[in-house]
C-alpha atoms as a PDB file:
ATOM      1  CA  UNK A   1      16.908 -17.678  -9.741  1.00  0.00           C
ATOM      2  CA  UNK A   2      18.449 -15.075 -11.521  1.00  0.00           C
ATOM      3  CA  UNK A   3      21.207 -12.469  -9.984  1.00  0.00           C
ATOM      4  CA  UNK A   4      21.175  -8.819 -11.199  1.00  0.00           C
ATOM      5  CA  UNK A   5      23.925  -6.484 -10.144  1.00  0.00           C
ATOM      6  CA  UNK A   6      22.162  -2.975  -9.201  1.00  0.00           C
ATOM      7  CA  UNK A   7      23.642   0.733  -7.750  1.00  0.00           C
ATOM      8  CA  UNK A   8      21.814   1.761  -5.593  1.00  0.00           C
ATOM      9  CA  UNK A   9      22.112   5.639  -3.593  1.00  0.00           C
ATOM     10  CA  UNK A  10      24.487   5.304  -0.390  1.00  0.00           C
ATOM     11  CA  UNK A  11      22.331   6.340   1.860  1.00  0.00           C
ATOM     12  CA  UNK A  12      19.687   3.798   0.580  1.00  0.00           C
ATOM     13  CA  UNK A  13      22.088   1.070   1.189  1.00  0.00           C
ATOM     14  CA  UNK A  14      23.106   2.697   4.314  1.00  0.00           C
ATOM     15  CA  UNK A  15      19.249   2.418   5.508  1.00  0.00           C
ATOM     16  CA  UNK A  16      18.594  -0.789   4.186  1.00  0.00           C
ATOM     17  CA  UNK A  17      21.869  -2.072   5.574  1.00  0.00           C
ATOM     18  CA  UNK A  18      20.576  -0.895   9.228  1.00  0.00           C
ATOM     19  CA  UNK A  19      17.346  -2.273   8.766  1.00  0.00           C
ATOM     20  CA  UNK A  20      18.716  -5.812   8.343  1.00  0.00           C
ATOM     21  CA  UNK A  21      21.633  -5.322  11.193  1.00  0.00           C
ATOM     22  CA  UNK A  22      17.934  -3.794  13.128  1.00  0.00           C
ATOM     23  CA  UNK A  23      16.107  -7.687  11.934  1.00  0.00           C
ATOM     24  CA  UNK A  24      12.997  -5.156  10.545  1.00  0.00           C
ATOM     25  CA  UNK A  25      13.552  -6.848   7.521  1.00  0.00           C
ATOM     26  CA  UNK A  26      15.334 -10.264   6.866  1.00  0.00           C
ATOM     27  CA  UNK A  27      17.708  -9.282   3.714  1.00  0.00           C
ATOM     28  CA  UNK A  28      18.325  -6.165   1.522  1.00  0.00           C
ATOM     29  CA  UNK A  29      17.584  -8.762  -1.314  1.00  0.00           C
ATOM     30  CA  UNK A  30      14.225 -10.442  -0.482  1.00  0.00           C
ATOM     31  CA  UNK A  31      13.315  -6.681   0.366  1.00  0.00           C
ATOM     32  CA  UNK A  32      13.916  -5.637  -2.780  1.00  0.00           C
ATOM     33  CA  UNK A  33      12.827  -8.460  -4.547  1.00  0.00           C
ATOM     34  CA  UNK A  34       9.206  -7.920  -2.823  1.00  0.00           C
ATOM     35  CA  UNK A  35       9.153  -4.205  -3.614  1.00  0.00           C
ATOM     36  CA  UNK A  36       9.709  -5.346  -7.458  1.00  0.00           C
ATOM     37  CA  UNK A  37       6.923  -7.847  -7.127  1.00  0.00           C
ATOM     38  CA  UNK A  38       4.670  -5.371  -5.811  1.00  0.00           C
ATOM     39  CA  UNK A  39       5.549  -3.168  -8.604  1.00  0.00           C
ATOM     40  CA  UNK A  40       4.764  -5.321 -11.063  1.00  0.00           C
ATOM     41  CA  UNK A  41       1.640  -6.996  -9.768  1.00  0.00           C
ATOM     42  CA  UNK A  42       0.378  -2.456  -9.788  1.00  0.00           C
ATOM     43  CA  UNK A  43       1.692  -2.236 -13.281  1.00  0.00           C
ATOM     44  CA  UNK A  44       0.057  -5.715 -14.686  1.00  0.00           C
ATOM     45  CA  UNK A  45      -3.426  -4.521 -12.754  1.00  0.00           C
ATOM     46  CA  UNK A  46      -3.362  -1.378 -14.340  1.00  0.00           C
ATOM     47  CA  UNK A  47      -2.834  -2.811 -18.191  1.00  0.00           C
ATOM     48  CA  UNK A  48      -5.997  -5.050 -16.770  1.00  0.00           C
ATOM     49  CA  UNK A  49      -7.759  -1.874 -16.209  1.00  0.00           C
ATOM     50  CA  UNK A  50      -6.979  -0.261 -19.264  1.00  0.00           C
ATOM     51  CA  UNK A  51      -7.986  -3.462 -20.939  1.00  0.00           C
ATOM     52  CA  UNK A  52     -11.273  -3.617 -19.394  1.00  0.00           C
ATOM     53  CA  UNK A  53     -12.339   0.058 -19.230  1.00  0.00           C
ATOM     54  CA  UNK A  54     -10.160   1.697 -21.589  1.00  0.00           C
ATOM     55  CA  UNK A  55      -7.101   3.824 -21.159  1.00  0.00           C
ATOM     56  CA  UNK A  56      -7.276   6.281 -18.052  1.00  0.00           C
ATOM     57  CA  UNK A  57      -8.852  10.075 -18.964  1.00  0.00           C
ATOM     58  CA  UNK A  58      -6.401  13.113 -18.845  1.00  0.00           C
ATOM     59  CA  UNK A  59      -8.069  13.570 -15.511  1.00  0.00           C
ATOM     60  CA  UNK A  60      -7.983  10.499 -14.372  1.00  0.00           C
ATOM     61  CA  UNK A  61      -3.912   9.973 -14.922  1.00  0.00           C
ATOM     62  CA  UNK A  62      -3.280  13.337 -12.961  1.00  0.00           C
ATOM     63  CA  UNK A  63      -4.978  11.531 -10.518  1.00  0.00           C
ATOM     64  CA  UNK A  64      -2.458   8.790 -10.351  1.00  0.00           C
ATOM     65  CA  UNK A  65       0.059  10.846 -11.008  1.00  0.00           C
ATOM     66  CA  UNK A  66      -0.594  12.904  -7.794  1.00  0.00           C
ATOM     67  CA  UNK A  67      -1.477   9.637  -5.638  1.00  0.00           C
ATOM     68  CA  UNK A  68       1.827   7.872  -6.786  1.00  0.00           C
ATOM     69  CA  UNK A  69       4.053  11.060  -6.307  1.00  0.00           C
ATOM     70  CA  UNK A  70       2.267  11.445  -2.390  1.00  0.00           C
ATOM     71  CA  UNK A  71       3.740   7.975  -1.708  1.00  0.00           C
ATOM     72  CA  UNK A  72       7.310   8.808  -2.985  1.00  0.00           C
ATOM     73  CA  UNK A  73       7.539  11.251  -0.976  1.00  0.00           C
ATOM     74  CA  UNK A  74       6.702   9.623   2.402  1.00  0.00           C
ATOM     75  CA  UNK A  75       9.179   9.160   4.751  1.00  0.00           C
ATOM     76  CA  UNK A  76       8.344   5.963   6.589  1.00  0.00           C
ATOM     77  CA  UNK A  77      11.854   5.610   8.021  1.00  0.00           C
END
């Protein structure tokens, strides 16, 4: 296992922090570690897709632009 020194926002690490101190998730680390994993697993699918079916149609990406941008912006907090 590999350590990687990151910044993040204070009031990121100020949420993330309470979390943990709240036990709604076990570690800032293994949270961020499965966020990454998730990431990756959606960005290895996708080359899949594009592999299969091609790469996505100008319509089709503003799509997923839209859908990925609507998820940023919850606030599940």
């Amino acid at each position: 296992m590999r350590r990687l020194n990151i910044t993040l926002p204070d009031e990121l690490a100020d949420t993330l922090q309470a979390l943990v101190e709240d036990k709604k998730i076990a570690s800032v680390s293994g949270f961020l570690a499965e966020g990454a994993r998730l990431q990756l697993a959606y960005l290895q699918d996708a080359s899949t897709v594009d592999e299969l079916f091609g790469p996505p149609s100008p319509e089709e990406q503003a799509l997923v632009e839209r859908m990925t941008e609507a998820r940023r912006d919850r606030d599940v907090a």
